[in-house]
Protein backbone atom coordinates (compact mmCIF):
# COMPACT_ATOMS: atom_id res chain seq x y z
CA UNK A 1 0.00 0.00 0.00
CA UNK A 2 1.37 3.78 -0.85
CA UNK A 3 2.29 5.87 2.06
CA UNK A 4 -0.90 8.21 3.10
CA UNK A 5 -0.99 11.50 1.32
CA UNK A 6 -1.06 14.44 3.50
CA UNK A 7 -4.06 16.49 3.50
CA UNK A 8 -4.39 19.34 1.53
CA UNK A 9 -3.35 22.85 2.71
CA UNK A 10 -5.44 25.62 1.44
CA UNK A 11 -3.99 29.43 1.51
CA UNK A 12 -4.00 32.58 -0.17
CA UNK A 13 -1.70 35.05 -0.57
CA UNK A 14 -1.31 36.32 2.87
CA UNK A 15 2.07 38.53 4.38
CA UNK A 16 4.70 36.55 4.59
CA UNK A 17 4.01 36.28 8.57
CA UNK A 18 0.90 35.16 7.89
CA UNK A 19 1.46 31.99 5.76
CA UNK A 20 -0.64 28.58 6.97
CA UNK A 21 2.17 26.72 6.99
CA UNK A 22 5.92 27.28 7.78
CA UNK A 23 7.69 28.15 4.69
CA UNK A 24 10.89 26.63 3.75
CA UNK A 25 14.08 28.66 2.69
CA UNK A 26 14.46 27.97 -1.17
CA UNK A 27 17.18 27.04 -3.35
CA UNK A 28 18.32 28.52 -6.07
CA UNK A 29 17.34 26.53 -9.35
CA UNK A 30 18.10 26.38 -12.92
CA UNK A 31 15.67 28.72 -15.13
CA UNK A 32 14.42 28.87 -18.52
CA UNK A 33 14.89 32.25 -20.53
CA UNK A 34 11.91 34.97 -20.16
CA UNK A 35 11.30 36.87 -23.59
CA UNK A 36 12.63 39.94 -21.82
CA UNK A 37 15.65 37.81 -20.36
CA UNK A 38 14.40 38.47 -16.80
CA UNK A 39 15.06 35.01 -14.74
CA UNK A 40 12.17 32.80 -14.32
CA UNK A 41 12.79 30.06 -11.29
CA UNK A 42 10.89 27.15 -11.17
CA UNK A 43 10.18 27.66 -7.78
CA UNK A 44 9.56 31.34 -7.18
CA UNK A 45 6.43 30.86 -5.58
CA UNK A 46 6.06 27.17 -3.95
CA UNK A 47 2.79 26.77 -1.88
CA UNK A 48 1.25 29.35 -3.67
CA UNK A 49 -2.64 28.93 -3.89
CA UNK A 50 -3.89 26.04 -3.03
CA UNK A 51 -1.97 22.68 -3.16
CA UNK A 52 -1.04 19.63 -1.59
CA UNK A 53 2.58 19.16 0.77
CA UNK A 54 3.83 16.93 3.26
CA UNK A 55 3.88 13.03 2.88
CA UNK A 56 5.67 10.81 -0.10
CA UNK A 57 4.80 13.74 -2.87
CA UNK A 58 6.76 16.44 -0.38
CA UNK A 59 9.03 18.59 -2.24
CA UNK A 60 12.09 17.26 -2.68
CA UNK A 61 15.48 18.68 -1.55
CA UNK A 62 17.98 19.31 -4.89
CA UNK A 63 17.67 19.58 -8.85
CA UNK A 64 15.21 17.22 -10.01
CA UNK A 65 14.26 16.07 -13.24
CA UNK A 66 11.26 18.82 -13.39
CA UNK A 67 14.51 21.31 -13.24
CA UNK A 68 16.50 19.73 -15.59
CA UNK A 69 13.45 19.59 -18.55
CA UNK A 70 12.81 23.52 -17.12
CA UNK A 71 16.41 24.50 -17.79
CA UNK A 72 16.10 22.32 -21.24
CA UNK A 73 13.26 25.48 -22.46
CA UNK A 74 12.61 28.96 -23.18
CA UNK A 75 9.17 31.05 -22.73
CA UNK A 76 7.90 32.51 -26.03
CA UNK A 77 5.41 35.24 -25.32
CA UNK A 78 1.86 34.85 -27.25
CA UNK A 79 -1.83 35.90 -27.70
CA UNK A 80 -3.01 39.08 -25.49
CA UNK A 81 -4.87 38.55 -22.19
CA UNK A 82 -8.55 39.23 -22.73
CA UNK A 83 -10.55 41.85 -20.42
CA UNK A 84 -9.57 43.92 -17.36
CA UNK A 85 -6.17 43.36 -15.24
CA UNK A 86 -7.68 42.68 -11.69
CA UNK A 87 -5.78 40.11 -9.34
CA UNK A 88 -6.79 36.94 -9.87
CA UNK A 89 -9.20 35.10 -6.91
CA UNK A 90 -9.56 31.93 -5.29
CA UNK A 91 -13.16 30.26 -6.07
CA UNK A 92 -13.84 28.91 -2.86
CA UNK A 93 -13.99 32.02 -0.51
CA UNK A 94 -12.88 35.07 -2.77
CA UNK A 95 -9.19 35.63 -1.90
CA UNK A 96 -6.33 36.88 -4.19
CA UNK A 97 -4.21 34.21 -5.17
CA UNK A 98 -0.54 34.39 -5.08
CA UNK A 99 1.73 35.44 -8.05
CA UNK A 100 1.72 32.12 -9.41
CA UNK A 101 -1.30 31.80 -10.35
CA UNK A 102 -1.78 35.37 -11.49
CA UNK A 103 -1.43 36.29 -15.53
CA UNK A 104 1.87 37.14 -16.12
CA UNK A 105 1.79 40.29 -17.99
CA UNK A 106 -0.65 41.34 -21.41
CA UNK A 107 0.61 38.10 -23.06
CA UNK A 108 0.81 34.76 -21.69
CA UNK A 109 4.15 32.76 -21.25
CA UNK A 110 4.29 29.42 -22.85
CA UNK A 111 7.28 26.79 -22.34
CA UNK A 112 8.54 25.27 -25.45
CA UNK A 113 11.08 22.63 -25.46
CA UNK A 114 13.27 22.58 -28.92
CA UNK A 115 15.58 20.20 -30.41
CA UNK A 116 17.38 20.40 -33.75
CA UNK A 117 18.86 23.46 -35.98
CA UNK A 118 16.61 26.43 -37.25
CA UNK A 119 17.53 25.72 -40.73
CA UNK A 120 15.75 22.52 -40.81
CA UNK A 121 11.88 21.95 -41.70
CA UNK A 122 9.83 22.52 -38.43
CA UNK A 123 7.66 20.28 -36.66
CA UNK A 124 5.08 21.04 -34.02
CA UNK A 125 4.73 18.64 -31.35
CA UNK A 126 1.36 19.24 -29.32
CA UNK A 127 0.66 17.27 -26.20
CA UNK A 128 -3.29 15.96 -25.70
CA UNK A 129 -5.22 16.76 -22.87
CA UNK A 130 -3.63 16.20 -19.68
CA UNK A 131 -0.38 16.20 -20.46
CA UNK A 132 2.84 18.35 -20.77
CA UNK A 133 5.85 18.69 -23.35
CA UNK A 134 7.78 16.50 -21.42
CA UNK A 135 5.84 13.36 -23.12
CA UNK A 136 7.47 14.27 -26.13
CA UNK A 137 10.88 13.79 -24.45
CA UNK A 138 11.90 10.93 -26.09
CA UNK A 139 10.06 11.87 -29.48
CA UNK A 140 12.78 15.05 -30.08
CA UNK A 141 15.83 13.30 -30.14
CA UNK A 142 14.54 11.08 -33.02
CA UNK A 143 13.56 14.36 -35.01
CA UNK A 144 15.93 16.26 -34.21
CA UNK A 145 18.93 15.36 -36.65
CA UNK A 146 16.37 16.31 -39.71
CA UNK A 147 13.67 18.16 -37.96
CA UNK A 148 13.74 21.66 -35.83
CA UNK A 149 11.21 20.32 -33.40
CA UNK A 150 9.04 22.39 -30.64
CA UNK A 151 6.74 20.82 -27.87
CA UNK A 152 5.17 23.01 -25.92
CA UNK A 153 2.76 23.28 -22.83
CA UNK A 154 -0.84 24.40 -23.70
CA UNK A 155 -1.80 27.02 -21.29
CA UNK A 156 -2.79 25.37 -18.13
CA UNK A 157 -0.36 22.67 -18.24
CA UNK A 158 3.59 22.64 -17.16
CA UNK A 159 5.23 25.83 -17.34
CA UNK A 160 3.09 27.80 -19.23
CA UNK A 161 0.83 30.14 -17.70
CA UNK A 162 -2.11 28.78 -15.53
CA UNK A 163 -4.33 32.51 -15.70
CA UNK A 164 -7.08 31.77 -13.14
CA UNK A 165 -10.47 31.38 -15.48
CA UNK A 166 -12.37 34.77 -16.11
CA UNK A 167 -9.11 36.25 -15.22
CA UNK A 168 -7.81 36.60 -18.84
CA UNK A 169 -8.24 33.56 -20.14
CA UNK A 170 -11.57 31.04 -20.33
CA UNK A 171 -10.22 27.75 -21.50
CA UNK A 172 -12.75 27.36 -23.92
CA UNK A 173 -11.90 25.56 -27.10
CA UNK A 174 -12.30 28.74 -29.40
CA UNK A 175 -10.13 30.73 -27.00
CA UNK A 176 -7.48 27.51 -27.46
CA UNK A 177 -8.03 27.73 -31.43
CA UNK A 178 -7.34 31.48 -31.11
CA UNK A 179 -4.13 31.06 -29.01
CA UNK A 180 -2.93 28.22 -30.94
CA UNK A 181 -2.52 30.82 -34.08
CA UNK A 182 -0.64 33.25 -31.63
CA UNK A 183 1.65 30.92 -30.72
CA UNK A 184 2.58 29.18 -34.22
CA UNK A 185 2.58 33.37 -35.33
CA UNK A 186 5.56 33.50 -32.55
CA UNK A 187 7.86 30.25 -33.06
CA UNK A 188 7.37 28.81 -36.37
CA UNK A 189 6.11 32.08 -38.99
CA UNK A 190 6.66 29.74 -41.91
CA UNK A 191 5.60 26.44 -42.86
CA UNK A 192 5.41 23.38 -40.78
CA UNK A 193 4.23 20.14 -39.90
CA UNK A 194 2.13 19.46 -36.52
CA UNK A 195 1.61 16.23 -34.63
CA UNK A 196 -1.44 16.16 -31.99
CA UNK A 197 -2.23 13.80 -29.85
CA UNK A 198 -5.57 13.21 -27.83
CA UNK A 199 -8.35 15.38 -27.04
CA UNK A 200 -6.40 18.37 -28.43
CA UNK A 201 -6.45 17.27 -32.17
CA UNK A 202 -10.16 18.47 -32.81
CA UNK A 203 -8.73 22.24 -31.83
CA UNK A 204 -5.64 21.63 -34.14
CA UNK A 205 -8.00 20.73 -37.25
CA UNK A 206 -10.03 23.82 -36.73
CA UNK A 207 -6.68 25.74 -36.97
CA UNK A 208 -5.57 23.93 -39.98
CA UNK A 209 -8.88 24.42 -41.67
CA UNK A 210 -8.00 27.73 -41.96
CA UNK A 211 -4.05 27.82 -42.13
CA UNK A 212 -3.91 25.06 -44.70
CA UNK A 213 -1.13 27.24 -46.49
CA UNK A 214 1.20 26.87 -43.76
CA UNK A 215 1.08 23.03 -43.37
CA UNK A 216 3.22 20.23 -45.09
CA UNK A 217 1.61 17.38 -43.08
CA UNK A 218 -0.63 16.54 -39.92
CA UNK A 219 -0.41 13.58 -37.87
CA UNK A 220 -3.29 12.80 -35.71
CA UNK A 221 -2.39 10.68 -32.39
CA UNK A 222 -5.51 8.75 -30.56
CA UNK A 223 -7.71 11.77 -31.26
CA UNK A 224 -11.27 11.24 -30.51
CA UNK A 225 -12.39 10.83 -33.56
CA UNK A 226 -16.05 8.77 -33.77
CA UNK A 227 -19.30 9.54 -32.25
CA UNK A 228 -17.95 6.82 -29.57
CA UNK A 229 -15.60 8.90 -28.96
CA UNK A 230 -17.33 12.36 -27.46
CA UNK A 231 -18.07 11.29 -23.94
CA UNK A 232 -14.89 12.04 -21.32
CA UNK A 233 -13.81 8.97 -19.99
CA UNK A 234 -14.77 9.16 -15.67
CA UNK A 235 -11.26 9.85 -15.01
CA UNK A 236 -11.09 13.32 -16.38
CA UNK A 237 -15.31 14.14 -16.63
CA UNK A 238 -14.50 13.97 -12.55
CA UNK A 239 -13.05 17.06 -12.70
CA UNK A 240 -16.28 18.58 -14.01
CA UNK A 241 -18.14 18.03 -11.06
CA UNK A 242 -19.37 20.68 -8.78
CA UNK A 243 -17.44 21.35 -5.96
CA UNK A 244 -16.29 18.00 -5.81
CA UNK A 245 -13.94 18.72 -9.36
CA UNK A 246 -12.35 21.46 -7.21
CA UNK A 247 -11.61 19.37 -4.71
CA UNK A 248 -10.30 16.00 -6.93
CA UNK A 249 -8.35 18.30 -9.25
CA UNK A 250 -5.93 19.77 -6.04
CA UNK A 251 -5.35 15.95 -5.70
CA UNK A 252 -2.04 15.79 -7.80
CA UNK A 253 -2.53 12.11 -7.63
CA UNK A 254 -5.89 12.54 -9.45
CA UNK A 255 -4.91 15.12 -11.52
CA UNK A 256 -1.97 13.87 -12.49
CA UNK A 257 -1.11 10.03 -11.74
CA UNK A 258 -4.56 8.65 -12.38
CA UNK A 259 -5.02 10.76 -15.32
CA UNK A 260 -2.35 9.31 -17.26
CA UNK A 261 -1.58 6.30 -15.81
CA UNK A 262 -5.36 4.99 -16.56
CA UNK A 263 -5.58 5.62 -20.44
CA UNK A 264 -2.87 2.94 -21.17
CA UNK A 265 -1.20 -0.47 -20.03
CA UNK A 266 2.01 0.90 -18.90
CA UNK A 267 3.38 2.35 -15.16
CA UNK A 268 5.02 5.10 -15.08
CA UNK A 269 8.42 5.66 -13.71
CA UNK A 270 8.60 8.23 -10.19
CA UNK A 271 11.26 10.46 -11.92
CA UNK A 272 9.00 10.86 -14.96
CA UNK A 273 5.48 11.02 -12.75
CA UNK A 274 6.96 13.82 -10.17
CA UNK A 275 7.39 16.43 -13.63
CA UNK A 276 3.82 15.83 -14.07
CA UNK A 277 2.75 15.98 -10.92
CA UNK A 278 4.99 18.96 -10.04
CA UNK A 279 2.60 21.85 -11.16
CA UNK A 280 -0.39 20.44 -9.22
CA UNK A 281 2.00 20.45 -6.23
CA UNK A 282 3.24 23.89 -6.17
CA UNK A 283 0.22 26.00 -7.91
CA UNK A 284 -3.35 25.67 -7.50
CA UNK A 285 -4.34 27.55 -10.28
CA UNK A 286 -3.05 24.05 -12.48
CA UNK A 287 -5.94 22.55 -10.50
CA UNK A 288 -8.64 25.11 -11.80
CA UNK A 289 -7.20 25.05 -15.02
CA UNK A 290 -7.72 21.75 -15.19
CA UNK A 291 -11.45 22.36 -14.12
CA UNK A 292 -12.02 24.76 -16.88
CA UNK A 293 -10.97 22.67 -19.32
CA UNK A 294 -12.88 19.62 -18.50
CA UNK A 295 -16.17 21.47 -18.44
CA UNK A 296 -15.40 23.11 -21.79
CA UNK A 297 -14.22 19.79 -23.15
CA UNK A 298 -17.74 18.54 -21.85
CA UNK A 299 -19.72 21.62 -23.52
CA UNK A 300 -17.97 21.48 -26.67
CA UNK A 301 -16.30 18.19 -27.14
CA UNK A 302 -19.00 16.60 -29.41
CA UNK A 303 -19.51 19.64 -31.53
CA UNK A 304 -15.44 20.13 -31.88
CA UNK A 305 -15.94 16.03 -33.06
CA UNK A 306 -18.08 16.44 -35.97
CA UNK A 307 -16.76 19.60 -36.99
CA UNK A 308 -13.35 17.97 -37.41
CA UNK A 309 -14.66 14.94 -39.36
CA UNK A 310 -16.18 17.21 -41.24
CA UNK A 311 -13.05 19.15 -42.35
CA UNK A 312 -11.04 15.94 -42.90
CA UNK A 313 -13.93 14.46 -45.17
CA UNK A 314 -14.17 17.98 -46.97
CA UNK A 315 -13.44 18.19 -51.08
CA UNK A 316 -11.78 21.57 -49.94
CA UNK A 317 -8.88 19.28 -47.64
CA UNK A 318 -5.80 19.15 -49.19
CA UNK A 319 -3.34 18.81 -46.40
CA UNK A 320 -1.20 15.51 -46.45
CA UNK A 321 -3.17 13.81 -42.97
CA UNK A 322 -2.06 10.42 -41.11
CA UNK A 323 -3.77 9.05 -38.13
CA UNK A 324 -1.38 6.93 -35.47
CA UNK A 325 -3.09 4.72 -32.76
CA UNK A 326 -1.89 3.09 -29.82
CA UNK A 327 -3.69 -0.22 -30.14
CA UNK A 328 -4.07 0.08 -26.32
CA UNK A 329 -5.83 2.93 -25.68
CA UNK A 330 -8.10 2.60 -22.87
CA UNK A 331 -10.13 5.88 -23.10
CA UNK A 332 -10.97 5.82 -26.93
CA UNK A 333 -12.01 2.98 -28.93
CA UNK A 334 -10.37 1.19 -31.95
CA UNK A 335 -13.77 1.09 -33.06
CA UNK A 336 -14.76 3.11 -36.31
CA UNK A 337 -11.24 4.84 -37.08
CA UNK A 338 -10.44 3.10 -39.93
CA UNK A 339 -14.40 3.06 -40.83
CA UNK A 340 -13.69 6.63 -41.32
CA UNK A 341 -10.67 6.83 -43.07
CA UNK A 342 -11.84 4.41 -45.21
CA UNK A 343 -12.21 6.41 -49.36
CA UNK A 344 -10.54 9.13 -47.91
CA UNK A 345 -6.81 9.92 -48.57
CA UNK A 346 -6.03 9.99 -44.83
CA UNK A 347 -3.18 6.94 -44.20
CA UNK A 348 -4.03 4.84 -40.53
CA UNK A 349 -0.28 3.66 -38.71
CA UNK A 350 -1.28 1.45 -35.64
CA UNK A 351 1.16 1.17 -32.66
CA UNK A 352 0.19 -2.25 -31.10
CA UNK A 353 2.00 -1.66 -27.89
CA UNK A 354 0.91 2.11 -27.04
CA UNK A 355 -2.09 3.19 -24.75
CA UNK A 356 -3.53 6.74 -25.49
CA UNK A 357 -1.09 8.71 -24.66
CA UNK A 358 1.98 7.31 -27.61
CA UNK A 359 4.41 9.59 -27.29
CA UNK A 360 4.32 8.47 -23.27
CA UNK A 361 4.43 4.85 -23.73
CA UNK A 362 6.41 4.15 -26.96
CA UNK A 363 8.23 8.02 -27.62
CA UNK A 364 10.99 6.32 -29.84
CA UNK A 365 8.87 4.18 -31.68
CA UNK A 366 6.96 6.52 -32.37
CA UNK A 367 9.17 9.13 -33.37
CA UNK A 368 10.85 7.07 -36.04
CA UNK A 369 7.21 6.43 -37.52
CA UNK A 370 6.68 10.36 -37.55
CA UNK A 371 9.91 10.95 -39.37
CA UNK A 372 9.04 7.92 -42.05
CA UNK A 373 5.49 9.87 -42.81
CA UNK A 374 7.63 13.14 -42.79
CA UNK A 375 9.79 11.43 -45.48
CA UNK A 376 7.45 9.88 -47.36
């Protein structure tokens, strides 16, 4: 049996004599570059919000491998906060949140993780929904000797900016759409190829539909694809729950462990599991990010569904399209995919050992299979 998890510890931003909880001198850890070269520490504001500490999932003392993919990055400034600047607050009783979980400025911070030289064709690599870069650790240095190859965090996720909802940014799927473009504007101005895995792919269609120009291929990992396939499995429709989605998604071992760990066959290592888990640990606004999203991804999912198999079965799409699947996804269903694909021009590549999330469980294997449809 695990060791217990410690309760969680709820505070705001309070004077520094006023803290809940004792607060622990900090060292100093490797950063990523700001835009405006200004040092950005992965742990300038532990605690802040509302989080979990104490027991197995305590912060641990030294570097860890959260650090060393942190000091691996850069933040690329994109897409304008929406609305007023007032401090972001807590849902649950009204109090500002720390700095952590406040915007950052008038445009959002995204991490991005690059391998490769400039000069070489790029290739997008977007994580599905939860997730972070980091699954596409093992994925860049396959590219990388042909490819210049970004993975980023979606805001919400990793190291990008977690804006509390209402506070800037919605999480809806159009604001994601709209961002998207901001962000591709920013790091890749000229024409690339994107890879998508999971829920995130119907987003990432709706952007192409439009930006067909700029694309020399898109491959589509496990994205929900049929009418099967528009439900949330219980794992993440949990966090859309009222009151009791607040509560599950502070749990980083809901938000983060069960999350992933459920969609496929594999366990995940502790080193790789504690990146993950690290933003849910330090920042509560990860947790109501995460609530956001679910709901949208409940409101909108189905629509975003038929809209993209409408675009892919269009006369009017010309964009070179190939559809991977781990064999042993758990959350969507084999079921229909090649149905679908079938008298279109749209190539099907199984991967017979992956769960849902590919780039997690088979990251090599499947990074050679992207470069062969790059190729081809």
């Amino acid at each position: 049996m695990a060791p217990p998890l410690a309760a969680p510890r709820f505070h705001a931003a309070l004077p520094r004599g006023l803290l809940l909880r004792p607060r622990k001198p900090l060292p100093t850890w490797r950063r990523a570059a700001r835009p405006d070269d200004q040092d950005l520490y992965v742990d300038d504001d532990i605690g802040d919000g509302f989080s979990f500490s104490g027991g197995k999932y305590a912060e641990a003392e030294g570097p860890s491998k959260s650090d060393e993919w942190f000091a691996q990055g850069r933040m690329v400034k994109a897409h304008a906060l929406y609305g007023n600047k007032e401090k972001a607050k807590d849902p649950f009783f009204g109090l500002t949140m720390g700095s952590g979980s406040q915007s950052s400025g008038d445009v959002f911070n995204w991490f991005c993780a690059e391998a490769g030289s400039s000069s070489n064709p790029t290739v997008l690599l977007i994580h599905g929904f939860p997730s972070q870069a980091y699954s596409y650790r093992n994925v860049l240095p396959v590219l990388a000797d042909k490819y210049r190859c970004i993975a980023f965090d979606w805001l919400g996720f990793g190291f990008s900016d977690k804006p509390q909802p209402k506070y800037g940014f919605d999480y809806t799927l159009d604001e994601y759409t709209s961002a998207l473009e901001s962000l591709i504007d920013a790091v890749a101005p000229d024409k690339l190829s994107i890879v998508v895995q999971g829920y995130f792919a119907p987003i990432v269609v709706k952007y192409a539909k439009e930006h067909q120009d700029k694309l020399n291929h898109l491959i589509l990992v496990n994205p929900p694809i049929t009418d099967k396939h528009a439900k949330l499995p219980s794992t993440l429709a949990c966090f859309s729950n009222f009151l009791l989605g607040e509560v599950f998604s502070q749990d980083p071992l809901r938000a983060s462990d069960k999350a992933l760990t459920s969609s496929g066959p594999y366990m995940m290592k502790e080193e790789d599991a504690t990146v993950y888990r690290r933003p849910y640990l330090v920042s509560g606004a990860s947790g109501f990010a995460l609530n956001a999203i679910t709901r949208a991804m409940e409101k909108d999912l189905k629509a975003y569904i038929e809209s993209m198999r409408s675009i892919l079965a269009s006369d009017s799409w010309n964009t070179k399209t190939t559809i991977c699947w781990g064999l042993r996804d758990r959350w969507l269903t084999y079921d229909g995919v090649e149905d679908f694909c079938d008298g279109l021009k749209h190539n099907v590549v199984q991967l017979p050992m992956a769960g849902h999330h590919a780039q997690e469980d088979r990251g090599e294997e499947l990074g050679n299979i992207i470069k062969r449809i790059l190729r081809g």
